[in-house]
C-alpha atoms as a PDB file:
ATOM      1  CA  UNK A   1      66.267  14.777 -11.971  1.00  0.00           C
ATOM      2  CA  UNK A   2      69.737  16.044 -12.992  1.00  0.00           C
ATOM      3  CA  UNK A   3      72.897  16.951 -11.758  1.00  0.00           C
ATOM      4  CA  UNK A   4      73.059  20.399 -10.718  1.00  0.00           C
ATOM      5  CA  UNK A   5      77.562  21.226 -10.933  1.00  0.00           C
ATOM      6  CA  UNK A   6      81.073  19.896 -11.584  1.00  0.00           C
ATOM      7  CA  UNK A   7      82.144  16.883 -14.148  1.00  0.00           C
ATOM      8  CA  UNK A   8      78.493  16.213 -14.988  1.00  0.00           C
ATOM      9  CA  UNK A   9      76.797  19.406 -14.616  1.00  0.00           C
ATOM     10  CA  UNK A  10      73.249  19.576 -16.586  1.00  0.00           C
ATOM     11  CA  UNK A  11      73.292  15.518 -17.321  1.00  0.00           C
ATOM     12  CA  UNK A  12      70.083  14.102 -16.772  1.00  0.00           C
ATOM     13  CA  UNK A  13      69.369  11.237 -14.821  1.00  0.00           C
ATOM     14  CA  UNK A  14      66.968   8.038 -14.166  1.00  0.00           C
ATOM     15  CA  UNK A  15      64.465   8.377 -11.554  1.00  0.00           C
ATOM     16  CA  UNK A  16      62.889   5.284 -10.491  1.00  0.00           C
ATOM     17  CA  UNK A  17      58.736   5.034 -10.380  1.00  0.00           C
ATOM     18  CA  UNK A  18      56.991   5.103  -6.950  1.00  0.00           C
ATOM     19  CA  UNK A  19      55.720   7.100  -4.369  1.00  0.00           C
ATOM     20  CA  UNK A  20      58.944   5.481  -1.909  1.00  0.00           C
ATOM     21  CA  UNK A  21      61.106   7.789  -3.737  1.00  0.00           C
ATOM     22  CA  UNK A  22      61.344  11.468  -3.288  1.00  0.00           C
ATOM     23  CA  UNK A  23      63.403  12.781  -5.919  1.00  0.00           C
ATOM     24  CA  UNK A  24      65.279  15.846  -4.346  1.00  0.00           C
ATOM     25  CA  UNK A  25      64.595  19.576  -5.486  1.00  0.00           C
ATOM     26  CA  UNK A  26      67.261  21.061  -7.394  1.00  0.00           C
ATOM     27  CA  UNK A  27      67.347  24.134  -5.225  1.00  0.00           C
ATOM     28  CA  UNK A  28      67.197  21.476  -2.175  1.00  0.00           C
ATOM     29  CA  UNK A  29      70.543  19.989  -3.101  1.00  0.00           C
ATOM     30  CA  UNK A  30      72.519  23.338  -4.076  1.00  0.00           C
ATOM     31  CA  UNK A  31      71.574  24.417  -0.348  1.00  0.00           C
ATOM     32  CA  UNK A  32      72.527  20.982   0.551  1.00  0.00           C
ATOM     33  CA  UNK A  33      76.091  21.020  -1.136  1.00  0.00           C
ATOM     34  CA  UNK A  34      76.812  24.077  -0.314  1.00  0.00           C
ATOM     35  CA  UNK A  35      77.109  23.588   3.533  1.00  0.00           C
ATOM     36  CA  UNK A  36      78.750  19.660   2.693  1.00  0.00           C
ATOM     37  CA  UNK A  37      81.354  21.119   0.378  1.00  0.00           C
ATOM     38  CA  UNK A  38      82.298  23.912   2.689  1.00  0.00           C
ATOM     39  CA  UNK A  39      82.868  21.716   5.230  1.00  0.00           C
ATOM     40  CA  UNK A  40      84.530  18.383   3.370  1.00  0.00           C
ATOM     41  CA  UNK A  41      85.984  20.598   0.439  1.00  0.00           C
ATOM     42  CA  UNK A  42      85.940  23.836  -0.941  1.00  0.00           C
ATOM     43  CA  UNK A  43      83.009  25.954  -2.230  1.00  0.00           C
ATOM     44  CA  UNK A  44      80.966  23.589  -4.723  1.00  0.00           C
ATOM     45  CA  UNK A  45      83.873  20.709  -4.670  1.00  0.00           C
ATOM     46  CA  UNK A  46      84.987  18.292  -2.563  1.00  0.00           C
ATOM     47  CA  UNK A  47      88.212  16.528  -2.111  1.00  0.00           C
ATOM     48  CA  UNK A  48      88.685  12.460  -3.108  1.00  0.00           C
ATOM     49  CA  UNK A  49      86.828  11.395  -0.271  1.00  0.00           C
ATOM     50  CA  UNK A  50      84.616   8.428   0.042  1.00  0.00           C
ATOM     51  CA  UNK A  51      80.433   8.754  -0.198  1.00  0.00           C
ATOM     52  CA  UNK A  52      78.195   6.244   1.426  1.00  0.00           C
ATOM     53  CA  UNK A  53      74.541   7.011   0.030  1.00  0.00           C
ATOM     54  CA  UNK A  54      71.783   4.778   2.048  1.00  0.00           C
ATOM     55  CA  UNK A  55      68.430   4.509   0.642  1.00  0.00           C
ATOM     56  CA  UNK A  56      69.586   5.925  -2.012  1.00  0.00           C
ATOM     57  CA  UNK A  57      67.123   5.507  -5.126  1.00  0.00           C
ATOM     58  CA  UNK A  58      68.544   6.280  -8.264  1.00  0.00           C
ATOM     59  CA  UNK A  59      71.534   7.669  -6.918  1.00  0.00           C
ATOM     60  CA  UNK A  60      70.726  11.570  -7.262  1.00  0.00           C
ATOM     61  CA  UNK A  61      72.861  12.380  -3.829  1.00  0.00           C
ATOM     62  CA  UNK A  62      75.955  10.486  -4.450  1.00  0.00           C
ATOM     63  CA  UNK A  63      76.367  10.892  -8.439  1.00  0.00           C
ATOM     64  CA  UNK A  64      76.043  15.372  -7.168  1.00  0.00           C
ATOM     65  CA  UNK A  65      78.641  14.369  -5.183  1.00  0.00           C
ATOM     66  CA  UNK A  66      81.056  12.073  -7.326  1.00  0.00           C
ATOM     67  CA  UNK A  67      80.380  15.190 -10.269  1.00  0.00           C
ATOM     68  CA  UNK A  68      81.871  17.669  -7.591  1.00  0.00           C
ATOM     69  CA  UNK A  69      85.221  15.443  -7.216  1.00  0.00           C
ATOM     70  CA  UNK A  70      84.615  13.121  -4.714  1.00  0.00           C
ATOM     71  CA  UNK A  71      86.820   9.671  -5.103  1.00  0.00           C
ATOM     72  CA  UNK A  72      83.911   7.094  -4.807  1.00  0.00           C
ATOM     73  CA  UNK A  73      80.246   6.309  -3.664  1.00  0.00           C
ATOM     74  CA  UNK A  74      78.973   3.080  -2.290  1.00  0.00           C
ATOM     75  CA  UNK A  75      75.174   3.085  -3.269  1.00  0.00           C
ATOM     76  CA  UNK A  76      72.628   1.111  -1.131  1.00  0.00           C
ATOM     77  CA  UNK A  77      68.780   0.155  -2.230  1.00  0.00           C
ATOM     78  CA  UNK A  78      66.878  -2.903  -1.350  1.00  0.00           C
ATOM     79  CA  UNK A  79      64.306  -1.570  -4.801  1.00  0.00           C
ATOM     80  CA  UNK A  80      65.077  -3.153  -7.819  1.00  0.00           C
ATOM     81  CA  UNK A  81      63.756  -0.434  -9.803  1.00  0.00           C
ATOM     82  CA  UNK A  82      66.066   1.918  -7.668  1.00  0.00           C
ATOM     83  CA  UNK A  83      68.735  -0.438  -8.465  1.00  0.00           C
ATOM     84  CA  UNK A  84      68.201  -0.701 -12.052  1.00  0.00           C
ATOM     85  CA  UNK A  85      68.103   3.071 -12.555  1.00  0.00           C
ATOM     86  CA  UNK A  86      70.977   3.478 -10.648  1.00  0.00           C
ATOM     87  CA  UNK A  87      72.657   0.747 -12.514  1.00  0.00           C
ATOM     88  CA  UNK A  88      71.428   3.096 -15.785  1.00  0.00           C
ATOM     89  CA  UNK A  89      72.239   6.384 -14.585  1.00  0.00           C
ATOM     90  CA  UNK A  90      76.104   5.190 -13.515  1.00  0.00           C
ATOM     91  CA  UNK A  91      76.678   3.347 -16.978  1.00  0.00           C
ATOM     92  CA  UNK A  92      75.189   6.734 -18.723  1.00  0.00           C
ATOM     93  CA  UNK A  93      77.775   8.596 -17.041  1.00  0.00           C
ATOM     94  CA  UNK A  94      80.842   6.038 -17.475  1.00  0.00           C
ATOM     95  CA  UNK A  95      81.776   6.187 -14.060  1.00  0.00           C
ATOM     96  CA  UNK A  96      81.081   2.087 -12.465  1.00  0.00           C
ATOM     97  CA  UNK A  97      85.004   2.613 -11.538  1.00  0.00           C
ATOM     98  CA  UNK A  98      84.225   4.545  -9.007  1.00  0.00           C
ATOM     99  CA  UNK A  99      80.795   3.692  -8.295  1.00  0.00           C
ATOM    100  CA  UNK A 100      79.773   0.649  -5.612  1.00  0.00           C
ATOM    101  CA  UNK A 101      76.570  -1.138  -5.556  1.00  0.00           C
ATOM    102  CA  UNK A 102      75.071  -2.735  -3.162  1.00  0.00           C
ATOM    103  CA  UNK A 103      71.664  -4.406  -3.306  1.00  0.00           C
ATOM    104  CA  UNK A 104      69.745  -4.719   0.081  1.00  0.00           C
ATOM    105  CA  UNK A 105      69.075  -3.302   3.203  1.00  0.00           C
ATOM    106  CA  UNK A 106      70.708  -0.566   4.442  1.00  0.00           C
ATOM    107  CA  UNK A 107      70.196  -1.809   8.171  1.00  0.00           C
ATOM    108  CA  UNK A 108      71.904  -5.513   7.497  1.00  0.00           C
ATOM    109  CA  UNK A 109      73.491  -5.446   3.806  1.00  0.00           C
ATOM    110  CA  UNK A 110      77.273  -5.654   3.839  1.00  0.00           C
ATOM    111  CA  UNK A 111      79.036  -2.416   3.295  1.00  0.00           C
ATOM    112  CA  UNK A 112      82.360  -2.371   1.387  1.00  0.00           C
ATOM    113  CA  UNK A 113      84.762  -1.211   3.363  1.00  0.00           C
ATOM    114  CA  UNK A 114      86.005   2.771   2.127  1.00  0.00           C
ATOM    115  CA  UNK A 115      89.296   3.342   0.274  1.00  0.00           C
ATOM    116  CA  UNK A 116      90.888   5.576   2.677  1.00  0.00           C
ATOM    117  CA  UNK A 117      90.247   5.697   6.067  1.00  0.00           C
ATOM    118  CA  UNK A 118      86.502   5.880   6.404  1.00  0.00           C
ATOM    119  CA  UNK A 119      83.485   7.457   4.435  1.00  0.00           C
ATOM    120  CA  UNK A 120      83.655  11.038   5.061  1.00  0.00           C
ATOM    121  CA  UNK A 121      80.035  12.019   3.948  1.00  0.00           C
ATOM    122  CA  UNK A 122      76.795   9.429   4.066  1.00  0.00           C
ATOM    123  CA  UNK A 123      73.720  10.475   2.938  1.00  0.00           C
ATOM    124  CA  UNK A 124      70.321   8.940   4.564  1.00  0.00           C
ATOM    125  CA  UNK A 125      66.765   9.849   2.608  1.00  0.00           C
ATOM    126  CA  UNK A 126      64.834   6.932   3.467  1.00  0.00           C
ATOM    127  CA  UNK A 127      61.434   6.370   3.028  1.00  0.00           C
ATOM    128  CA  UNK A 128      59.329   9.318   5.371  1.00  0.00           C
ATOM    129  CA  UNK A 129      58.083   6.098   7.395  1.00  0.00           C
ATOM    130  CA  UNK A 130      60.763   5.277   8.106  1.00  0.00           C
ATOM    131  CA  UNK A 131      62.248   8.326   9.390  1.00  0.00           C
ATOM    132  CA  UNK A 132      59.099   8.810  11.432  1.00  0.00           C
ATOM    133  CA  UNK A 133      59.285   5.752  13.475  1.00  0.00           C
ATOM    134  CA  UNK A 134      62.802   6.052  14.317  1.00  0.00           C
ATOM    135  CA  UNK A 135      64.114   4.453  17.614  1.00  0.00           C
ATOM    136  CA  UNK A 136      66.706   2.517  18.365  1.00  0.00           C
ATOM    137  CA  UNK A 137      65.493  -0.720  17.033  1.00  0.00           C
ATOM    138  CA  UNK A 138      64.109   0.471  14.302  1.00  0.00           C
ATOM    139  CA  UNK A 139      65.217  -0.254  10.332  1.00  0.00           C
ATOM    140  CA  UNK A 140      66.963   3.402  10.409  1.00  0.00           C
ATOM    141  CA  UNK A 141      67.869   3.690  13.928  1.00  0.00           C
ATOM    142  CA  UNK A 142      70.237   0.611  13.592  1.00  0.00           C
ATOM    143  CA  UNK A 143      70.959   1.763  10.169  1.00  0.00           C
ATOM    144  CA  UNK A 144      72.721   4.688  12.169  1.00  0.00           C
ATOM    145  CA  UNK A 145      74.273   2.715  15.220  1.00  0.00           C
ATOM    146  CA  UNK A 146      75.906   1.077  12.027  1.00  0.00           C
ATOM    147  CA  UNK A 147      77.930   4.388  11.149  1.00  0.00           C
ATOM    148  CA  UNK A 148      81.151   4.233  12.940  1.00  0.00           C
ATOM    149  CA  UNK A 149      80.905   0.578  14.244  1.00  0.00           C
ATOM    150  CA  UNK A 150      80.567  -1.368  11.691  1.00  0.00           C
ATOM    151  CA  UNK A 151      80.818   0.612   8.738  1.00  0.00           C
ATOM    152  CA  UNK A 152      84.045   2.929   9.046  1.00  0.00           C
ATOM    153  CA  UNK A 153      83.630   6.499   8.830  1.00  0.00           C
ATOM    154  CA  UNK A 154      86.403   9.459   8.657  1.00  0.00           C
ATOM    155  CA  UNK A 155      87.455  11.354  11.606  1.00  0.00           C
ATOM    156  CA  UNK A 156      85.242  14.499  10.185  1.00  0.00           C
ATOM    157  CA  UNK A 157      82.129  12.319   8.764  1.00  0.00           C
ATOM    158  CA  UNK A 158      79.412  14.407   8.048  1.00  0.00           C
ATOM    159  CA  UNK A 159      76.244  13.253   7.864  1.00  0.00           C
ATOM    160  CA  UNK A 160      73.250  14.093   5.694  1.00  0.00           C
ATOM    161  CA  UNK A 161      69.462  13.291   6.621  1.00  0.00           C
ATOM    162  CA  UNK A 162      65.902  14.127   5.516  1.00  0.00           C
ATOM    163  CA  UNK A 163      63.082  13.394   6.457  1.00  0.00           C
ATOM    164  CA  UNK A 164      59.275  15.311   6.968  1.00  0.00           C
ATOM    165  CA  UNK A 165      59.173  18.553   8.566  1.00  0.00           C
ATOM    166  CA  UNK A 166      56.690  17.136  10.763  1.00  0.00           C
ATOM    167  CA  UNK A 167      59.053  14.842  12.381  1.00  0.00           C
ATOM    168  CA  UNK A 168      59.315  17.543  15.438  1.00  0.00           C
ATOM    169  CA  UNK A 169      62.120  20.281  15.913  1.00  0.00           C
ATOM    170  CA  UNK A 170      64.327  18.128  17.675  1.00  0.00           C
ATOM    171  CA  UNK A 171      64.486  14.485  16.470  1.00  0.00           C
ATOM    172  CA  UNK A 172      65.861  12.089  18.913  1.00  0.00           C
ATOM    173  CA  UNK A 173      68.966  10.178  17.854  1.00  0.00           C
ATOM    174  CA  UNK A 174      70.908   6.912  18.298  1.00  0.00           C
ATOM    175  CA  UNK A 175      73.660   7.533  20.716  1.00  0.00           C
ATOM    176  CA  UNK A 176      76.887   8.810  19.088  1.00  0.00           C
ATOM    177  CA  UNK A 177      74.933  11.629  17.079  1.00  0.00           C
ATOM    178  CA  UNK A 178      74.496  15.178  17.323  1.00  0.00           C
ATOM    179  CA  UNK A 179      72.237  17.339  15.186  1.00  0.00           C
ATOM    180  CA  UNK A 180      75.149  19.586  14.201  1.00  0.00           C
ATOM    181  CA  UNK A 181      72.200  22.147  12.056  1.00  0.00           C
ATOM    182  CA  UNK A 182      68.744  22.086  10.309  1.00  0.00           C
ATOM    183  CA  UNK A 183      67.402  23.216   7.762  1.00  0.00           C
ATOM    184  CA  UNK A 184      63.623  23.458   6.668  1.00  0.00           C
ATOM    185  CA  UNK A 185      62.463  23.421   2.557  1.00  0.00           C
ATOM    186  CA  UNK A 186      58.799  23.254   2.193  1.00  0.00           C
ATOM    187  CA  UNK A 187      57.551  20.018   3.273  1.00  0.00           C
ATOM    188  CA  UNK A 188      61.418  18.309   4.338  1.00  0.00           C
ATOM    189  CA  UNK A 189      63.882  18.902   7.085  1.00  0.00           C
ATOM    190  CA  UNK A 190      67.529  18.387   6.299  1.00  0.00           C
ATOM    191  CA  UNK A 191      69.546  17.518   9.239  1.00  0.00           C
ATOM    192  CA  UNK A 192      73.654  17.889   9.816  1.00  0.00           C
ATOM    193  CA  UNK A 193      74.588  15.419  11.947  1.00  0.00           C
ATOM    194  CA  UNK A 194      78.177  15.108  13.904  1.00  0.00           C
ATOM    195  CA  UNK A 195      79.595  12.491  15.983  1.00  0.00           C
ATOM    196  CA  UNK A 196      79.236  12.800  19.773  1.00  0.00           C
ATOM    197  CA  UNK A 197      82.625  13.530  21.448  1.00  0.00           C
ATOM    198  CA  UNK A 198      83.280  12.474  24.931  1.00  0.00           C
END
């Protein structure tokens, strides 16, 4: 696992053991961060904005996006051994000024509030089970009534899911969300999601 551009470009990181974590394909995240940074930034950067990465194992998602030029990155894990190679993989890179970490559950664990205005890009890679029992009382369908209630999101929040490609074409989602796009790699799905406008 590595980071693929920007500050850190090429700097290896800690991956945590265990089949819950799905380290992401380098090709998987350029194609990711291409469409994000287009969006939130510029072609391969973003602006200072703030990252919220749920589920987040050792932190692959949100250190890709803090090397690209984002301001800062709340990380959320209930693992310990995702915590402690997160913990690794932010000291290796000298960057715990910018980096939050928060040990728990991403459906009840209290979420620092961002530095300006909102998180503007949140990643969710759960668990596949998880993904594939989502409803609205589930662990990651109140994980996502969360965004914009009680965790404070920016007016042009992007979000960032992924989850089996078996899931079906058309996953049903908590109210407030709209599969903006998706995109298929092998055996994932990536979804875009928006915020519902009235």
């Amino acid at each position: 696992m590595r980071i693929i551009a920007g500050e850190f470009r090429g700097r290896t990181l800690s991956s945590p053991d265990g089949a819950e974590t799905r380290p992401i394909l380098d090709r998987v995240k350029q194609a990711v961060f291409d469409r994000v940074c287009v969006r939130l930034g510029q072609p391969s950067l973003l602006d200072s904005i703030d990252v919220l990465d749920l589920y987040c194992g050792g932190g692959s998602l949100g250190l890709e996006a803090l090397s690209r030029g984002a301001a800062r990155c709340c990380f959320v894990d209930e693992s310990p051994a995702a915590i402690r190679s997160l913990r690794a993989n932010v000291e290796s890179l000298g960057i715990a000024d910018r980096a939050r970490i928060v040990a728990g559950r991403a459906e009840s664990a209290v979420i620092p509030a961002a530095d300006r205005g909102g998180y503007s890009l949140v990643f969710l890679d759960p668990p596949y089970p998880l993904s594939l029992g989502l409803s609205d009382a589930s662990p990651l369908g109140r994980t996502m009534t969360r965004l914009g209630r009680e965790i404070q999101l920016g007016a042009r929040c992007m979000v960032v899911w992924r989850f089996p490609i078996d899931y079906g074409s058309r996953p049903d989602l908590p109210g407030g969300w709209r599969l903006a796009e998706r995109c298929d790699y092998g055996s994932m799905s990536v979804a875009f999601l928006g915020r519902e406008t009235a």
